[in-house]
Protein backbone atom coordinates (compact mmCIF):
# COMPACT_ATOMS: atom_id res chain seq x y z
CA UNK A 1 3.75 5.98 -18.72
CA UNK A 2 0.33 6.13 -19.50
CA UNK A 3 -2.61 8.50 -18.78
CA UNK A 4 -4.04 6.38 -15.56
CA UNK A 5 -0.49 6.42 -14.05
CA UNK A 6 -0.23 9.97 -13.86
CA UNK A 7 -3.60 10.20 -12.37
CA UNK A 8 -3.25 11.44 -8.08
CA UNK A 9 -4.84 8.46 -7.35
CA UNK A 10 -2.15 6.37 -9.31
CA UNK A 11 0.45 8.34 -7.88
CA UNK A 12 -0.48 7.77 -4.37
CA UNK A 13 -0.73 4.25 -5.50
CA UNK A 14 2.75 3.76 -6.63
CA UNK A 15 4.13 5.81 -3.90
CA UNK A 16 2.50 4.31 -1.14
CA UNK A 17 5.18 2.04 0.90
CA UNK A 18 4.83 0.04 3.91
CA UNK A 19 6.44 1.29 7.55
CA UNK A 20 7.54 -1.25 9.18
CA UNK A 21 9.75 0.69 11.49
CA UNK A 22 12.01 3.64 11.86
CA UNK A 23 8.82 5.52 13.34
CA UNK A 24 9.55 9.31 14.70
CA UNK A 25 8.11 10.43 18.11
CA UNK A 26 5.19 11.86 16.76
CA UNK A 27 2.26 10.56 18.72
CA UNK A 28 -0.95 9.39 16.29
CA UNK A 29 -4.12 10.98 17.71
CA UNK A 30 -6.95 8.51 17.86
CA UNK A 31 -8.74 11.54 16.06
CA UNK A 32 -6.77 11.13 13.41
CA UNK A 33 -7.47 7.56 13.11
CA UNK A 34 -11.13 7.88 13.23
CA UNK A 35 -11.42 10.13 10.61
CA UNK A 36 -8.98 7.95 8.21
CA UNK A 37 -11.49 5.27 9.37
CA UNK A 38 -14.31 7.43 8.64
CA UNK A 39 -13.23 7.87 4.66
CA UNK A 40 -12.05 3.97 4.56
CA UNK A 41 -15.83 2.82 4.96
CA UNK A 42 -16.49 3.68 1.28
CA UNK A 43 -14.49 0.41 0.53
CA UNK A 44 -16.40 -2.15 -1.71
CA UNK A 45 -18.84 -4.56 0.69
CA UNK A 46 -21.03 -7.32 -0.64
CA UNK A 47 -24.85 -6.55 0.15
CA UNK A 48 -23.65 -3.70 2.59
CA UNK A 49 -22.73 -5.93 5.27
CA UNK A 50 -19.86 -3.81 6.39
CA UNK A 51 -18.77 -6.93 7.84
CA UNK A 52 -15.24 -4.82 9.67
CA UNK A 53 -14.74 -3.42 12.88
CA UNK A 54 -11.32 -1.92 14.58
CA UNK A 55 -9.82 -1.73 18.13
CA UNK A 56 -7.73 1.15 18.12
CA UNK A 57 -4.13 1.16 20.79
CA UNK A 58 -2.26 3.80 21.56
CA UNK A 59 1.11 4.90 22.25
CA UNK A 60 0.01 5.13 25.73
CA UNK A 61 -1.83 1.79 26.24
CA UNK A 62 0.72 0.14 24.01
CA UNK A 63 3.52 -1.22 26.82
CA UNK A 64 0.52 -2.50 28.55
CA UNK A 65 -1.35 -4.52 25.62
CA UNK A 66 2.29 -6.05 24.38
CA UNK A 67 3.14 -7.33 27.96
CA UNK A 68 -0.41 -9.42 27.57
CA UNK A 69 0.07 -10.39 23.62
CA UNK A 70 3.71 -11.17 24.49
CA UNK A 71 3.14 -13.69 27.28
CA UNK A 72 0.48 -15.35 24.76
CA UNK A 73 4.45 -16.92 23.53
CA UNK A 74 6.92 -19.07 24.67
CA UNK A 75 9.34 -17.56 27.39
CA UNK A 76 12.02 -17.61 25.13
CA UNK A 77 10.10 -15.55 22.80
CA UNK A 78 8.06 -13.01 25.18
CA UNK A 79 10.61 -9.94 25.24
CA UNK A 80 11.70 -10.03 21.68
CA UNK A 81 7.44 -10.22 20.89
CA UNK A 82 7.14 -7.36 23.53
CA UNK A 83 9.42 -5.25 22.09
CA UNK A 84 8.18 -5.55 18.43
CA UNK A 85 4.87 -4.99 19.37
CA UNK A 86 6.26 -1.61 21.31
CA UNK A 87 7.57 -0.60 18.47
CA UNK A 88 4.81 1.24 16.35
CA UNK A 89 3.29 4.21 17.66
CA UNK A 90 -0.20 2.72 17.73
CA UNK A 91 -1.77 -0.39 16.53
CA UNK A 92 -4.93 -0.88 14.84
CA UNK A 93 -6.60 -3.97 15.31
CA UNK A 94 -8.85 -4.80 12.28
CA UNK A 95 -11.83 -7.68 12.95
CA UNK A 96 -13.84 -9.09 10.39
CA UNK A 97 -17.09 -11.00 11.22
CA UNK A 98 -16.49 -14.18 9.92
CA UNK A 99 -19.49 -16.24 8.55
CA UNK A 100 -20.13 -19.72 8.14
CA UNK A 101 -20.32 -19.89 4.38
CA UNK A 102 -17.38 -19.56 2.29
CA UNK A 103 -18.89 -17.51 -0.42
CA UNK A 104 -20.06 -14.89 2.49
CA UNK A 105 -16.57 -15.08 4.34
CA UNK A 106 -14.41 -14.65 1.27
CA UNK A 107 -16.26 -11.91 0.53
CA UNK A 108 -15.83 -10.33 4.07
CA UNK A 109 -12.36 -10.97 4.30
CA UNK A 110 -12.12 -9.16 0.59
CA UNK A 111 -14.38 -6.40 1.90
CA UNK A 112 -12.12 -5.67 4.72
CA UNK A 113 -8.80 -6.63 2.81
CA UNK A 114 -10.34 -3.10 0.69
CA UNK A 115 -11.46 -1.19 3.68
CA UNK A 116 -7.72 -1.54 4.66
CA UNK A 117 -6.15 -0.62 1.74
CA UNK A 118 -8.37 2.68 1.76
CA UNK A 119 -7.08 3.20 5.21
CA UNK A 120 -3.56 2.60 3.76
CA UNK A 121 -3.75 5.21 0.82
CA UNK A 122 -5.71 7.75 2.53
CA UNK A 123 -2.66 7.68 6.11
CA UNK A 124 0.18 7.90 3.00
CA UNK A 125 -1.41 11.11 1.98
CA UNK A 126 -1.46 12.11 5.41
CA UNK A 127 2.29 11.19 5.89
CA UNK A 128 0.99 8.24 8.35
CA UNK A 129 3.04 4.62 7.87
CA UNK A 130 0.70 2.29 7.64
CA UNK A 131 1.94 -1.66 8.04
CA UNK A 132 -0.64 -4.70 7.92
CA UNK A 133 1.02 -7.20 10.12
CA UNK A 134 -0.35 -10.72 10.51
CA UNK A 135 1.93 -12.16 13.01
CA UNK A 136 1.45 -15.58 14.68
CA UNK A 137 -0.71 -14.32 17.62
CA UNK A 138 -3.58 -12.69 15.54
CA UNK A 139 -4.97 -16.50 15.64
CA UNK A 140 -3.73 -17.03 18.89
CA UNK A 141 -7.49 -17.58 21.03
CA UNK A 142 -6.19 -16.00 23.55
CA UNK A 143 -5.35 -12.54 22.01
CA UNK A 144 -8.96 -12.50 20.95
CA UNK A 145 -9.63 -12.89 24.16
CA UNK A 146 -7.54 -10.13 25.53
CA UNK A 147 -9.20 -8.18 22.87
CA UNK A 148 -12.80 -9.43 23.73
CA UNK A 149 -13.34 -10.74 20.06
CA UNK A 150 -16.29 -13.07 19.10
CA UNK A 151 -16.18 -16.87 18.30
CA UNK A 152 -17.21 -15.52 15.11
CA UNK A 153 -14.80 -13.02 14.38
CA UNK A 154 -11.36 -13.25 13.28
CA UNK A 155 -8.83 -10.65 13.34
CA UNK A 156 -7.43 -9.98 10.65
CA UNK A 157 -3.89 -8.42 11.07
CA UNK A 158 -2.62 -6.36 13.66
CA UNK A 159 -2.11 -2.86 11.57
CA UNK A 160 1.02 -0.86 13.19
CA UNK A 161 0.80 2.91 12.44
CA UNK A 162 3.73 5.89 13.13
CA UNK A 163 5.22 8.58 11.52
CA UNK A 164 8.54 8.14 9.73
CA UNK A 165 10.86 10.74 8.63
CA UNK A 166 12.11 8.52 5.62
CA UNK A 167 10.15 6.31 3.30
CA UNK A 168 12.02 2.84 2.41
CA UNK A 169 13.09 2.46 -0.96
CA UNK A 170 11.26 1.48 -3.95
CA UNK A 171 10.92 -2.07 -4.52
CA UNK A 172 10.73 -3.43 -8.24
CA UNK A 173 7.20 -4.81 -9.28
CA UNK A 174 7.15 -7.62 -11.61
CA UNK A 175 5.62 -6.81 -14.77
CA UNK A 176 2.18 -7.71 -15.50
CA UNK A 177 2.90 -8.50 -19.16
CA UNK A 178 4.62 -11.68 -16.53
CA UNK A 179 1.02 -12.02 -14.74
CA UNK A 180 -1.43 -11.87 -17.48
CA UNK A 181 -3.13 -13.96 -20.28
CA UNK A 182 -5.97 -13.46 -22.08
CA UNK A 183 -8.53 -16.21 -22.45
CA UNK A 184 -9.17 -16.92 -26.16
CA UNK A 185 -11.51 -19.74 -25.79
């Protein structure tokens, strides 16, 4: 182990898991959500354009908001939808503005891809699960319009958030020695 993994910052890093369920009772407090969103804005943004924005659902608005996603599926589909969208103890909905070149939008959707991860690390150290979800029905035109998004905005994943009392297991990483090679002309 070398000096940068035993940094806090590394730590937090390797620790960090996804939540996808298993969530406790413990209600998340739009406060708490802001102010996570507050520190996430230092993420890296191309020529400040802070091209993010967030639509924030919770516990209490959540039966209502996955009865309208869920009927944006087939019948056969709608409960099972409903249900897993009932699940988390609030969603965040993360929007990027979405530009017409491809330079400028893959450097939005990196931008936001960072503001995320922030948001990610910084809930972890607050014992907040954190999941990015990017389910069928964030392209769906009709969620954006339940969620009064632009024509030129996308949404970008559906991020469920709760409090667990137990973190899932470690998964193995592959090695980067597997990943890497160095350009030697």
């Amino acid at each position: 182990m070398n000096e940068l993994q035993q940094s806090a910052i590394a730590k937090i890093i390797r620790e960090r898991r996804s939540i996808k369920k298993g969530y406790n009772d413990k209600k998340v407090e739009e406060v708490t959500v802001r102010a996570l969103l507050d520190q996430s804005i230092w993420a890296p943004t191309h020529g400040m354009r802070e091209p993010w924005r967030f639509i924030f659902i919770d516990k209490d608005m959540l039966p209502t908001f996955a009865k309208k996603v869920s009927l944006t599926y087939k019948e056969d589909m709608q409960e099972n939808r409903e249900n897993y969208l009932n699940e988390p103890n609030a969603i965040l909905v993360a929007i990027m503005e979405e530009p017409e070149k491809q330079k400028q939008w893959d450097e939005n959707f990196g931008a936001i891809a960072s503001f995320i991860h922030n948001f990610s690390l910084l809930a972890w150290e607050q014992e907040l699960g954190v999941c990015w979800k990017t389910n069928p029905h964030i392209y769906d035109p009709k969620v954006k319009e339940i969620l009064d998004v632009a024509e030129t905005e996308k949404i970008v994943g559906f991020i469920h958030l709760g409090y667990f009392d137990e973190a899932p297991e470690v998964k193995p990483r592959t090695d980067i020695d597997e990943k890497l090679t160095v350009y030697k002309g």
